[in-house]
Protein backbone atom coordinates (compact mmCIF):
# COMPACT_ATOMS: atom_id res chain seq x y z
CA UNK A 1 -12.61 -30.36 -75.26
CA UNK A 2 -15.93 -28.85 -76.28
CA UNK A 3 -16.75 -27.99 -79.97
CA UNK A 4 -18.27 -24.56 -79.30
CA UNK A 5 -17.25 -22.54 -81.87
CA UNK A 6 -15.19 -19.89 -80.11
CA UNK A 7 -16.42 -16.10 -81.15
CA UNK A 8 -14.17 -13.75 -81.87
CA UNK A 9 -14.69 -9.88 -82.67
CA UNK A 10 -13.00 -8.43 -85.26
CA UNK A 11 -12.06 -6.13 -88.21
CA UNK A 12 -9.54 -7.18 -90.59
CA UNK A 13 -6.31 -4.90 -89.51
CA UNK A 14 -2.51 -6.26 -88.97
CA UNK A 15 -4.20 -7.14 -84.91
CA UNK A 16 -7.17 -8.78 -86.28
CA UNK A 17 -5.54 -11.14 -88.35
CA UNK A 18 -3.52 -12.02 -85.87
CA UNK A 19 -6.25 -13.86 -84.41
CA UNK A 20 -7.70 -15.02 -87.36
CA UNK A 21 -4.33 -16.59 -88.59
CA UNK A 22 -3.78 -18.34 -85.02
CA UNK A 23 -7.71 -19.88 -85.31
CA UNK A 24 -6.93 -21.16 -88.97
CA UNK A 25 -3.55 -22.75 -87.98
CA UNK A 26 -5.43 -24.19 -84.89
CA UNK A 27 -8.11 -25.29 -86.95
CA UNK A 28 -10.87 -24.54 -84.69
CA UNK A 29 -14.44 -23.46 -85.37
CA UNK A 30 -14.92 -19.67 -84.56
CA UNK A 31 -17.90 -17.17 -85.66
CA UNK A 32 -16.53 -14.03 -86.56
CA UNK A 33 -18.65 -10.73 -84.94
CA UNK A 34 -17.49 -7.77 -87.57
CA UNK A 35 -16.60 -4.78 -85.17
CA UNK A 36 -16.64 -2.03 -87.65
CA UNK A 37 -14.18 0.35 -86.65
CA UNK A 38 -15.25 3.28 -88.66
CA UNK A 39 -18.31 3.64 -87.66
CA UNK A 40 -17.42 2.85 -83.64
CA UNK A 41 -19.12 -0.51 -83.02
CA UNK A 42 -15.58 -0.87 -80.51
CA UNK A 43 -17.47 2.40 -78.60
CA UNK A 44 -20.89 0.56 -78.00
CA UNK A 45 -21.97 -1.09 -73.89
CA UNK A 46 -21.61 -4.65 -75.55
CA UNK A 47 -18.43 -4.64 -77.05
CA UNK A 48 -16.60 -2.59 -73.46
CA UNK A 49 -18.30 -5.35 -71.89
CA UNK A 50 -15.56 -7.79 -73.52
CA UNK A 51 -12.80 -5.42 -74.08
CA UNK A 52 -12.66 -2.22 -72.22
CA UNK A 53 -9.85 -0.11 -74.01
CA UNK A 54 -12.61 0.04 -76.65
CA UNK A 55 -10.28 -2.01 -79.30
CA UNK A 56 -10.56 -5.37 -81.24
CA UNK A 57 -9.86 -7.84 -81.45
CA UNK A 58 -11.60 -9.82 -79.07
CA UNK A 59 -12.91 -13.07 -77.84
CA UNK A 60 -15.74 -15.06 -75.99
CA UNK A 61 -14.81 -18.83 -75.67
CA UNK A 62 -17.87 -21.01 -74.04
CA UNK A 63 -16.02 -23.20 -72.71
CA UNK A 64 -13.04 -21.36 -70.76
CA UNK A 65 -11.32 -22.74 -67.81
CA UNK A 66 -13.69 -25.08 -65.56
CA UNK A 67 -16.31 -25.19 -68.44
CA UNK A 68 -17.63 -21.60 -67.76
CA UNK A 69 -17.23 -18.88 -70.47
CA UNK A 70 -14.55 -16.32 -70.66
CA UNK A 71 -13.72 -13.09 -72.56
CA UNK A 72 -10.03 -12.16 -73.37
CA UNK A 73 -9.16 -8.81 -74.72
CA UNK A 74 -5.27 -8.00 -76.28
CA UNK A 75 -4.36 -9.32 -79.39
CA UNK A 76 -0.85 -10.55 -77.70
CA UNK A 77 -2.99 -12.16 -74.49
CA UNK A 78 -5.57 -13.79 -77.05
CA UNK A 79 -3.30 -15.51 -78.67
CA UNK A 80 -1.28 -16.92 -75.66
CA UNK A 81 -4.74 -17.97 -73.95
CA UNK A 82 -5.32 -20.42 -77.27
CA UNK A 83 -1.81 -21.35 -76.90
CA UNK A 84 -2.06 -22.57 -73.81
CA UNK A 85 -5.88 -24.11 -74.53
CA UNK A 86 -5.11 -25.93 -77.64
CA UNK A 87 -1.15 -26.76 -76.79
CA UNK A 88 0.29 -25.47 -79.89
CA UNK A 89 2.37 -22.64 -80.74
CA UNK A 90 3.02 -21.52 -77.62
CA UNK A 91 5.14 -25.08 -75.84
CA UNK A 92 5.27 -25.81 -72.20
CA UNK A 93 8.80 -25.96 -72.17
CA UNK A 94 9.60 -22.87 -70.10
CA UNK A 95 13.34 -21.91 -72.11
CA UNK A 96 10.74 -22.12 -75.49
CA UNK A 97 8.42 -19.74 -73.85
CA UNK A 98 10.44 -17.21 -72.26
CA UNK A 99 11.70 -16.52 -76.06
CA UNK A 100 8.33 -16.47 -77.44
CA UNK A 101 6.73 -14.27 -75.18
CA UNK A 102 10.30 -11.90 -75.66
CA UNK A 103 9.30 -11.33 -79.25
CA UNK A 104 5.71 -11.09 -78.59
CA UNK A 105 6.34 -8.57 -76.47
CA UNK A 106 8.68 -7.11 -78.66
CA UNK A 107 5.73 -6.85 -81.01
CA UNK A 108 2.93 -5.42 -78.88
CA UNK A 109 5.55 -2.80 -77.62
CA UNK A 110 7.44 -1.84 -80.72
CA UNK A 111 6.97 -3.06 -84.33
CA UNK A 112 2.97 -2.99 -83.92
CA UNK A 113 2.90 0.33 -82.30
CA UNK A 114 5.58 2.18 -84.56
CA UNK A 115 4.81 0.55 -87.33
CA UNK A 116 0.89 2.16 -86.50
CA UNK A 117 2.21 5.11 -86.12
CA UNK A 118 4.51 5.03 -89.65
CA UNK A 119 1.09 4.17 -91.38
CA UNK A 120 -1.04 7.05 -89.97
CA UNK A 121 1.53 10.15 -90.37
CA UNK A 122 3.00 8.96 -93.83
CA UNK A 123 -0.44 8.06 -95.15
CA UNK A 124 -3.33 9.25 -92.95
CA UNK A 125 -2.69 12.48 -91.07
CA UNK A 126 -4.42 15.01 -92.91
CA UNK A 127 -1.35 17.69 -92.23
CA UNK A 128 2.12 15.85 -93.57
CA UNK A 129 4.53 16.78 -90.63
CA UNK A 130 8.15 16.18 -91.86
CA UNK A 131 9.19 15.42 -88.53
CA UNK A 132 6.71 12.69 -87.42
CA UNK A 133 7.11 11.01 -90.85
CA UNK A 134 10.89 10.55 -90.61
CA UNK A 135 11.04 10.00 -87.01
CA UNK A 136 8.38 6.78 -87.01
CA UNK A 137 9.60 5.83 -90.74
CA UNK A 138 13.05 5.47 -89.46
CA UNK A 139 11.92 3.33 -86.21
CA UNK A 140 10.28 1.08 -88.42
CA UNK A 141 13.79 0.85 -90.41
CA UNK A 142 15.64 -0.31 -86.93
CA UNK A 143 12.83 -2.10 -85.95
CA UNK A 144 12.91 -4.34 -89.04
CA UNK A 145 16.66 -4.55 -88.08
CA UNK A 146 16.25 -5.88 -85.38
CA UNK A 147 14.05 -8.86 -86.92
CA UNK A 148 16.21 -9.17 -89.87
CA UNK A 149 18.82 -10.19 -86.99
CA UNK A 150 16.90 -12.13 -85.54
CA UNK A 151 15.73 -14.55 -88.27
CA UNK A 152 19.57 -15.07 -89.34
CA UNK A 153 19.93 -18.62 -89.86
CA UNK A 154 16.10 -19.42 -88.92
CA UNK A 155 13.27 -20.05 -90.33
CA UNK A 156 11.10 -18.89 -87.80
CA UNK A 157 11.52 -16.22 -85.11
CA UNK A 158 11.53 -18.85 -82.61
CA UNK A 159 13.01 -22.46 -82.81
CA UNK A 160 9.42 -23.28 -84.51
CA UNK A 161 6.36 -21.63 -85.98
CA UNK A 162 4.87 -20.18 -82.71
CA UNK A 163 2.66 -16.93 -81.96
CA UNK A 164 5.20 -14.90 -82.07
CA UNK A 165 5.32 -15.25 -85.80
CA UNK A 166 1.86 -15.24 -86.11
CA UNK A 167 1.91 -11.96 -84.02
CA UNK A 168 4.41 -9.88 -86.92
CA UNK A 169 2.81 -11.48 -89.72
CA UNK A 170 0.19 -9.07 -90.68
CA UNK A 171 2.20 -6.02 -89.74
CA UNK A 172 5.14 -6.81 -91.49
CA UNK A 173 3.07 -7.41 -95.01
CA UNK A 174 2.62 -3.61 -94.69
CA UNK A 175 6.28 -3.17 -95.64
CA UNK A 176 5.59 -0.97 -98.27
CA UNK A 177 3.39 1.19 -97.04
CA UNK A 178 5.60 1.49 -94.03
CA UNK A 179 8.36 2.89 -96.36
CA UNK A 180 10.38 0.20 -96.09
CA UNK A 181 12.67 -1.57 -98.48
CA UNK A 182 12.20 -5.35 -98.07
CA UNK A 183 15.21 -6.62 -100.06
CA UNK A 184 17.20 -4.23 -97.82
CA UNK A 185 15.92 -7.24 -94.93
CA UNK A 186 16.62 -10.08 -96.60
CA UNK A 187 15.82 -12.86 -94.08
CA UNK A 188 12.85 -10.97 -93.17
CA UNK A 189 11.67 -11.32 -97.03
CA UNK A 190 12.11 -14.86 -96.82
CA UNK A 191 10.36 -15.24 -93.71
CA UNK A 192 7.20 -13.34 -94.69
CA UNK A 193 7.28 -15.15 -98.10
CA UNK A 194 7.34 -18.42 -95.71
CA UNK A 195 4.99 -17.27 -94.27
CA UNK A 196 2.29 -16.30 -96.79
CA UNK A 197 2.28 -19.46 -98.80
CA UNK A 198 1.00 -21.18 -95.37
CA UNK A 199 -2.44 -22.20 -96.23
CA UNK A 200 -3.68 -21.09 -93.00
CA UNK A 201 -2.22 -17.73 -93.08
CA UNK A 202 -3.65 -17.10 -96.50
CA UNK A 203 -7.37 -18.13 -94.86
CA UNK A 204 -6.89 -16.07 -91.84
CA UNK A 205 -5.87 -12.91 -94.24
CA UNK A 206 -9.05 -13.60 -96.11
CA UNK A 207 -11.43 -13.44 -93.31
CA UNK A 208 -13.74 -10.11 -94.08
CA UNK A 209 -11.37 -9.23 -96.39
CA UNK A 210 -13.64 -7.04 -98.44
CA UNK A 211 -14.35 -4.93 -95.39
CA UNK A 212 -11.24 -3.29 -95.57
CA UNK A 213 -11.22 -0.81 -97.57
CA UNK A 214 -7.58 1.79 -96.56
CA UNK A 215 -8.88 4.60 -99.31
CA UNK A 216 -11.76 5.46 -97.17
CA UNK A 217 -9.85 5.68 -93.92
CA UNK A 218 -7.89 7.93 -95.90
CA UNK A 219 -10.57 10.06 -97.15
CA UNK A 220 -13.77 10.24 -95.64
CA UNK A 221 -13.05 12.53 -92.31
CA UNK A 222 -16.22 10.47 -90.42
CA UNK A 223 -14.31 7.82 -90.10
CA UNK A 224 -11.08 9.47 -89.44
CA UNK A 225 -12.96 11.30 -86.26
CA UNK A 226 -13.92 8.16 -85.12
CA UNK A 227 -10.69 6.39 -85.59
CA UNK A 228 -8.46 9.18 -84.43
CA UNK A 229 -10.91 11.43 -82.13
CA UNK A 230 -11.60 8.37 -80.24
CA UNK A 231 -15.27 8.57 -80.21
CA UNK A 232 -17.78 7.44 -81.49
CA UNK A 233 -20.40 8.88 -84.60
């Protein structure tokens, strides 16, 4: 297997770390390509080249299948292409799989997208509508029920640390801002505290950490009508 550092594009959000966390726990070399979101580096020719719904994160690995280069796009779809590559995470056995790739569905679906939503009308929508708050701040509640359930009795979501963790990591650190009670999800506490003190997981968090920077989403309206206008500057 080649030691071409794999490049990845990214911004550190709950999707980019996902990545991040999966290349630390891999422990393969990667060069990180900062795709600054609020100022619409996802909008320029280069970056649709490699993922056309104008969103990171994405990657370039040199040496995809047959030895020829390959871009991958989708957070969820990243990480199951290094799954497969590097054979961990993400087993051959098919019974192990099929629950995996329920709960990283599960993810993309619901308790990314929600939980996106719960952040931008509790915290970032300039006009507070009553309605859209409650409605995506309880989904969030019944989504973390759901996981809660889930992790009954288990240390991981799946019989062992897999993607699918890796996928609900950085989304379900948000708790708080998501208007959550954590100790209201008690084996999802535990989980996420499992979680964070991997040594991997804390790397992959670091990665451009100082980039983010959540006050100026929520106040500078540039960034806001890139972010949320869907355009670029």
């Amino acid at each position: 297997m080649s030691d071409k550092p794999i490049d990845l594009y990214y911004w550190p959000t709950p999707n980019g770390w996902k990545i991040t966390i999966m290349l630390e726990e891999l422990g393969v070399p990667y060069n990180v390509h900062t795709v600054n979101i609020g100022k619409g580096d996802q909008f320029k020719p280069e970056f649709l080249a490699i993922s056309p719904n104008n969103r990171m994160p994405a990657i370039v690995d040199p040496d995809g299948p047959d030895g020829r280069p390959i871009s991958v796009f989708e957070s969820g779809a990243i990480l199951m292409y290094l799954g497969r590559k590097f054979g961990k995470f993400y087993p051959q056995d098919e019974r192990k799989r099929v629950a995996i790739e329920e709960w990283l569905m599960w993810q993309m679906a619901g308790f990314g997208p929600m939980l996106g939503q719960t952040h931008h009308f509790r915290i970032y929508a300039p006009e507070k509508i009553e309605y859209a708050i409650n409605r995506y701040t309880n989904e969030a509640n019944r989504l973390y029920g759901v996981l809660n359930r889930r992790l009954e009795g288990r240390d991981y979501i799946c019989d062992e640390f897999s993607i699918a963790d890796i996928a609900c990591i950085g989304w379900a650190k948000a708790w708080e801002r998501q208007g959550q009670d954590i100790n209201q999800f008690p084996n999802v506490k535990e989980w996420l505290e499992r979680m964070l003190a991997r040594p991997a997981v804390q790397r992959g968090l670091h990665v451009n950490k100082d980039d983010r920077n959540p006050t100026a989403l929520r106040d500078d309206p540039a960034i806001q009508a890139v972010l949320f206008g869907q355009k670029a500057r």
